[in-house]
C-alpha atoms as a PDB file:
ATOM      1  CA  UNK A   1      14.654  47.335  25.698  1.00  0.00           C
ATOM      2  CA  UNK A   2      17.229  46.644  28.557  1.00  0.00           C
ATOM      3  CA  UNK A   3      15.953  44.527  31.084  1.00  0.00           C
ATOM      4  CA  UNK A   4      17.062  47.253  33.763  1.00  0.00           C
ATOM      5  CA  UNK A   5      15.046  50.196  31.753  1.00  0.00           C
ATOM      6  CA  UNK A   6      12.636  51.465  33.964  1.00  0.00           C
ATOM      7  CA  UNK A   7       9.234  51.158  32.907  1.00  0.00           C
ATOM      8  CA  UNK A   8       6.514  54.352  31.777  1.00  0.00           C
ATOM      9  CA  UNK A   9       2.911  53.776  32.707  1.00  0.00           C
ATOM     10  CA  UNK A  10       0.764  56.197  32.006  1.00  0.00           C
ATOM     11  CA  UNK A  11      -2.844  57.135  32.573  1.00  0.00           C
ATOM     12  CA  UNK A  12      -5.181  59.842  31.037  1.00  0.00           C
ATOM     13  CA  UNK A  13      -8.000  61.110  33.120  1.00  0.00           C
ATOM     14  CA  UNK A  14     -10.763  63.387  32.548  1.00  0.00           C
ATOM     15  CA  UNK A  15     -12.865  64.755  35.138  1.00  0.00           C
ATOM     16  CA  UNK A  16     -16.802  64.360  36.224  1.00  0.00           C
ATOM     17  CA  UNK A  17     -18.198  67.454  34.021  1.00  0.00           C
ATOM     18  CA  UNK A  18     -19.605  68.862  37.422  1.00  0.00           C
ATOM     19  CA  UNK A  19     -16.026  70.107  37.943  1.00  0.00           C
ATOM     20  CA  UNK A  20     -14.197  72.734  36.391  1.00  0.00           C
ATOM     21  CA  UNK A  21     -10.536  71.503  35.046  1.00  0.00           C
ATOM     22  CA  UNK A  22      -8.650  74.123  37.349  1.00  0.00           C
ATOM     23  CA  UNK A  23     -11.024  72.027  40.901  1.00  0.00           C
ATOM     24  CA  UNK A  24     -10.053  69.273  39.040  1.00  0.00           C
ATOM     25  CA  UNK A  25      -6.510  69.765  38.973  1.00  0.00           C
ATOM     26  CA  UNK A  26      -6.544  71.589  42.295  1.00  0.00           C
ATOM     27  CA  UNK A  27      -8.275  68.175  43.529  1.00  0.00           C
ATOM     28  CA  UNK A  28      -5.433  66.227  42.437  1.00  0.00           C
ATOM     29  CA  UNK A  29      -2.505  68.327  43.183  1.00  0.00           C
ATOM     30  CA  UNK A  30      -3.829  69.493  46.910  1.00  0.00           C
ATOM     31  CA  UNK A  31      -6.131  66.911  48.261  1.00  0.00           C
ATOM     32  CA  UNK A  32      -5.080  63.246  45.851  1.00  0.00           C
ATOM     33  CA  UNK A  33      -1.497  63.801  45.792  1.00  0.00           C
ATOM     34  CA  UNK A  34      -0.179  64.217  49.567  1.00  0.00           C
ATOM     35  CA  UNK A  35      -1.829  61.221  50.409  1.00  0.00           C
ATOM     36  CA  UNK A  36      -0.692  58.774  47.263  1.00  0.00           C
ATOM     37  CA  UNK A  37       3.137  60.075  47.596  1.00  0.00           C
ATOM     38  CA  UNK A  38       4.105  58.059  50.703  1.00  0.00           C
ATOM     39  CA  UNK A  39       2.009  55.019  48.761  1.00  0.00           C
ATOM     40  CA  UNK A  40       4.056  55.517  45.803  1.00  0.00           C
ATOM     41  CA  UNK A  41       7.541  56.014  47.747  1.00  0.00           C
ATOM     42  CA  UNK A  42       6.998  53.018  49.552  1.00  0.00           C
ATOM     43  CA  UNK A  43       6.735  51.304  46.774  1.00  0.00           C
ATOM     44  CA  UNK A  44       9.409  52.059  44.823  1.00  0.00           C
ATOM     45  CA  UNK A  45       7.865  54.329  42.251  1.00  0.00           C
ATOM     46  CA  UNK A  46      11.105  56.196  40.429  1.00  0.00           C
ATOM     47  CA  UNK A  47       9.220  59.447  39.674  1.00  0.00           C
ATOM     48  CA  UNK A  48       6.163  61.010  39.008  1.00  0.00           C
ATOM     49  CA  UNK A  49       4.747  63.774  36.417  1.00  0.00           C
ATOM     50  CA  UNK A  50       1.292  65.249  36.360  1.00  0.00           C
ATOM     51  CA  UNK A  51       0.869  66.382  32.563  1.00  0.00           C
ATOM     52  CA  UNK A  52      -1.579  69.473  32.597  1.00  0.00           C
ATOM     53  CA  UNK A  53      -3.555  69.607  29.352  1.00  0.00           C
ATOM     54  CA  UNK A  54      -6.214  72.926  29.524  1.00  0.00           C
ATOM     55  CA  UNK A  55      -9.255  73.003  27.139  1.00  0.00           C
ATOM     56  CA  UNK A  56      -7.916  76.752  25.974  1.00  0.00           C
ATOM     57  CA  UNK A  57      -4.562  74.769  24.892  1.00  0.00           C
ATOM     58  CA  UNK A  58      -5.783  71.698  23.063  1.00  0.00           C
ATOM     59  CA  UNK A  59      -7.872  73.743  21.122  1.00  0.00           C
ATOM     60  CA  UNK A  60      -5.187  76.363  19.805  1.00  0.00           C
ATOM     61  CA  UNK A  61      -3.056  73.757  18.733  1.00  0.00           C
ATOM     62  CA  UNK A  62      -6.208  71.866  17.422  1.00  0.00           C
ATOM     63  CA  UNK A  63      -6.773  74.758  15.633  1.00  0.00           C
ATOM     64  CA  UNK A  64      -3.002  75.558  14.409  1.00  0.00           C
ATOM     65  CA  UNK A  65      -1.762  71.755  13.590  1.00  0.00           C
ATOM     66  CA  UNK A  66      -5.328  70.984  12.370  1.00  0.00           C
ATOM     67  CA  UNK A  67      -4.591  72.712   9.442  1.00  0.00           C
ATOM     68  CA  UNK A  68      -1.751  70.798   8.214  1.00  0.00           C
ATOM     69  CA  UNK A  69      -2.887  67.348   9.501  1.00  0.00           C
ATOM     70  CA  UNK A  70      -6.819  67.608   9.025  1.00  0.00           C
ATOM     71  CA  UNK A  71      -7.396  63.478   9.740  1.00  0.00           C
ATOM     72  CA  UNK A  72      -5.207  63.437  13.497  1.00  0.00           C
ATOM     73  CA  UNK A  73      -7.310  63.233  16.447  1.00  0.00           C
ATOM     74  CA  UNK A  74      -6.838  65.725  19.251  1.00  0.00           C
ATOM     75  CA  UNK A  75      -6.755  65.299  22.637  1.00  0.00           C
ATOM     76  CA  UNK A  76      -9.375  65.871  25.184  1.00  0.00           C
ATOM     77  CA  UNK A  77      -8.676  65.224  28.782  1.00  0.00           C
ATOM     78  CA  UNK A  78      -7.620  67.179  31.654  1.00  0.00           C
ATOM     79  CA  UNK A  79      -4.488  65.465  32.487  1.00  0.00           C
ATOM     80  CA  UNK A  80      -2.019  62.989  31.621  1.00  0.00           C
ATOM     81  CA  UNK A  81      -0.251  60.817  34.471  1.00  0.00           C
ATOM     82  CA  UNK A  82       3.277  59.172  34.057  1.00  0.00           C
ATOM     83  CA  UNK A  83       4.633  57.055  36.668  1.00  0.00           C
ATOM     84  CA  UNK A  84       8.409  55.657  35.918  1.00  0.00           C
ATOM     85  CA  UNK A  85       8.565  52.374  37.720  1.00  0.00           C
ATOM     86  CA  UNK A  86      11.019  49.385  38.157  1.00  0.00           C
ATOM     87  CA  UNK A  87       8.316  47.020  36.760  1.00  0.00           C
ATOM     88  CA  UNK A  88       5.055  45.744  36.184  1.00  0.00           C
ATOM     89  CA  UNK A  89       4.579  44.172  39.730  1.00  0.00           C
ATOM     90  CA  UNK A  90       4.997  47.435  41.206  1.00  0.00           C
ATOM     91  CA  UNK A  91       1.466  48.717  39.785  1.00  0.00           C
ATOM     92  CA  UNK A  92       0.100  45.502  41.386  1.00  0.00           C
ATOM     93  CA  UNK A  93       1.900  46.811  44.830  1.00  0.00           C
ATOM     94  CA  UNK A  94       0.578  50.301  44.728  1.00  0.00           C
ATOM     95  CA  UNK A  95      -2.909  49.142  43.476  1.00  0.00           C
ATOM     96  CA  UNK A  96      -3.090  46.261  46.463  1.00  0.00           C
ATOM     97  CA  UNK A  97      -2.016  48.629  49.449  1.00  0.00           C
ATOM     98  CA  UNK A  98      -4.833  49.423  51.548  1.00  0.00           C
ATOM     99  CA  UNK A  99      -3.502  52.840  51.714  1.00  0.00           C
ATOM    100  CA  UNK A 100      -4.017  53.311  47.918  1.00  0.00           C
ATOM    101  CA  UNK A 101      -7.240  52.794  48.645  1.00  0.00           C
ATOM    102  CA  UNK A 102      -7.670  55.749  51.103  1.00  0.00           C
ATOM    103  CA  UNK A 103      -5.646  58.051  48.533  1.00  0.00           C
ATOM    104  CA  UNK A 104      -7.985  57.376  45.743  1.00  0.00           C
ATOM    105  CA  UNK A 105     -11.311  57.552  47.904  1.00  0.00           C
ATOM    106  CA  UNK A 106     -12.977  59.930  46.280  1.00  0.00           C
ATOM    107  CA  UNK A 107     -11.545  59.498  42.892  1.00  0.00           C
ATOM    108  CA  UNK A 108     -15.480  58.516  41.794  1.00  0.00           C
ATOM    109  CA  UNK A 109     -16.188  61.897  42.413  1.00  0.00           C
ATOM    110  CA  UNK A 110     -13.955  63.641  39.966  1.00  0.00           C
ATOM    111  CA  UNK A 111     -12.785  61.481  37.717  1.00  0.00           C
ATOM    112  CA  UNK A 112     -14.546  60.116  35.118  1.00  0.00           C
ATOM    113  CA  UNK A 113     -13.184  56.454  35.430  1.00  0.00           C
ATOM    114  CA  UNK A 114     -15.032  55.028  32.124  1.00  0.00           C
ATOM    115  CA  UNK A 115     -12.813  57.058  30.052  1.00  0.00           C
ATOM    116  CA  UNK A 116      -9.313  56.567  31.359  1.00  0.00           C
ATOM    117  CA  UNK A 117      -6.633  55.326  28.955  1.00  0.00           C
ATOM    118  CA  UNK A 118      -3.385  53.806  29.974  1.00  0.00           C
ATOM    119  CA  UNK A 119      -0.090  52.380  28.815  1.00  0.00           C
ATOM    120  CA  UNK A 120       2.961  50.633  29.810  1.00  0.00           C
ATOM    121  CA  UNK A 121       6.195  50.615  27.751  1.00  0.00           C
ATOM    122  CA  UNK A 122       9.609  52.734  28.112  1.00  0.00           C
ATOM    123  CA  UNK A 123      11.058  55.837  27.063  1.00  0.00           C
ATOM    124  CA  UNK A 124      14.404  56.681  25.282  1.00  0.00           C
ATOM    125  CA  UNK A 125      15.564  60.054  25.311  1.00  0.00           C
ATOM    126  CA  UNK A 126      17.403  61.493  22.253  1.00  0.00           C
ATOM    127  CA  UNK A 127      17.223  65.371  22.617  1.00  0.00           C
ATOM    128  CA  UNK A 128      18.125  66.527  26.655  1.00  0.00           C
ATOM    129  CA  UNK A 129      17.332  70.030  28.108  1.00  0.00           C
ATOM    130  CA  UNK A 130      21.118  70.302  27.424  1.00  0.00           C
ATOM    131  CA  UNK A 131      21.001  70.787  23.501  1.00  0.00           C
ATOM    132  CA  UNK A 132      22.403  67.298  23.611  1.00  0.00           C
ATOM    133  CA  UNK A 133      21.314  64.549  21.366  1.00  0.00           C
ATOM    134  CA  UNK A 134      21.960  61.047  22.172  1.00  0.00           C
ATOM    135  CA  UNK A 135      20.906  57.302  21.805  1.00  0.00           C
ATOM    136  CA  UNK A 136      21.144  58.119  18.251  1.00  0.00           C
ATOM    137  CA  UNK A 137      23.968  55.765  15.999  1.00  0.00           C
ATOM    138  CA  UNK A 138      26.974  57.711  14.834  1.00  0.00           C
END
């Protein structure tokens, strides 16, 4: 890894079961998000993805791949989070400004915090939207 390679750190979430995945995404998109973008902006987060992942879809492909790899697990929450950031300390940043706190204020109330999952590591690219591979040796 270059020291100059942005960082990935990502975060699964599933919601409280009292909410339907579409609130739940609707929560995040409409109500979460407006308020954590000037919180992430200010602190230098690179970009931002919300990765949707519907019941209706992780059980189709449950049910298609399934039957070629029997023994892989499956996925089961409602979303998948990916932050690209400079570094480590900027988590720490984002997580310490009092106006994190105000964007996540009700995240107790639709998310079901004892099950998130996160990582931290970096991403290489070797197939672009372009057709193009790269990163690959000649």
């Amino acid at each position: 890894m270059a020291d100059n390679q942005p960082l990935k750190y990502t975060v699964t979430h599933y919601r409280q079961k009292q909410h339907t995945h579409e609130a739940f995404i609707n929560w995040i998109v409409d109500v979460h998000l407006p308020t954590a973008m000037p919180v992430l902006k200010k602190h230098g987060v690179l970009e931002y993805s919300l990765f949707v992942t519907p019941a209706a879809l992780n059980g189709a492909l449950k049910e298609e791949v399934g039957k070629f790899r029997p023994t892989w697990d499956f996925a089961d929450f409602d979303c998948f989070i990916e932050y690209t950031i400079p570094d480590m300390q900027t988590i720490k940043n984002v997580m310490g400004d009092p106006d994190w706190a105000v964007a996540i204020k009700d995240q107790d109330d639709w998310v079901d915090m004892e099950r998130a999952l996160v990582s931290l590591g970096y991403c290489t690219p070797y197939l672009l939207k372009t057709g193009e591979v790269v990163n690959l040796k000649k």
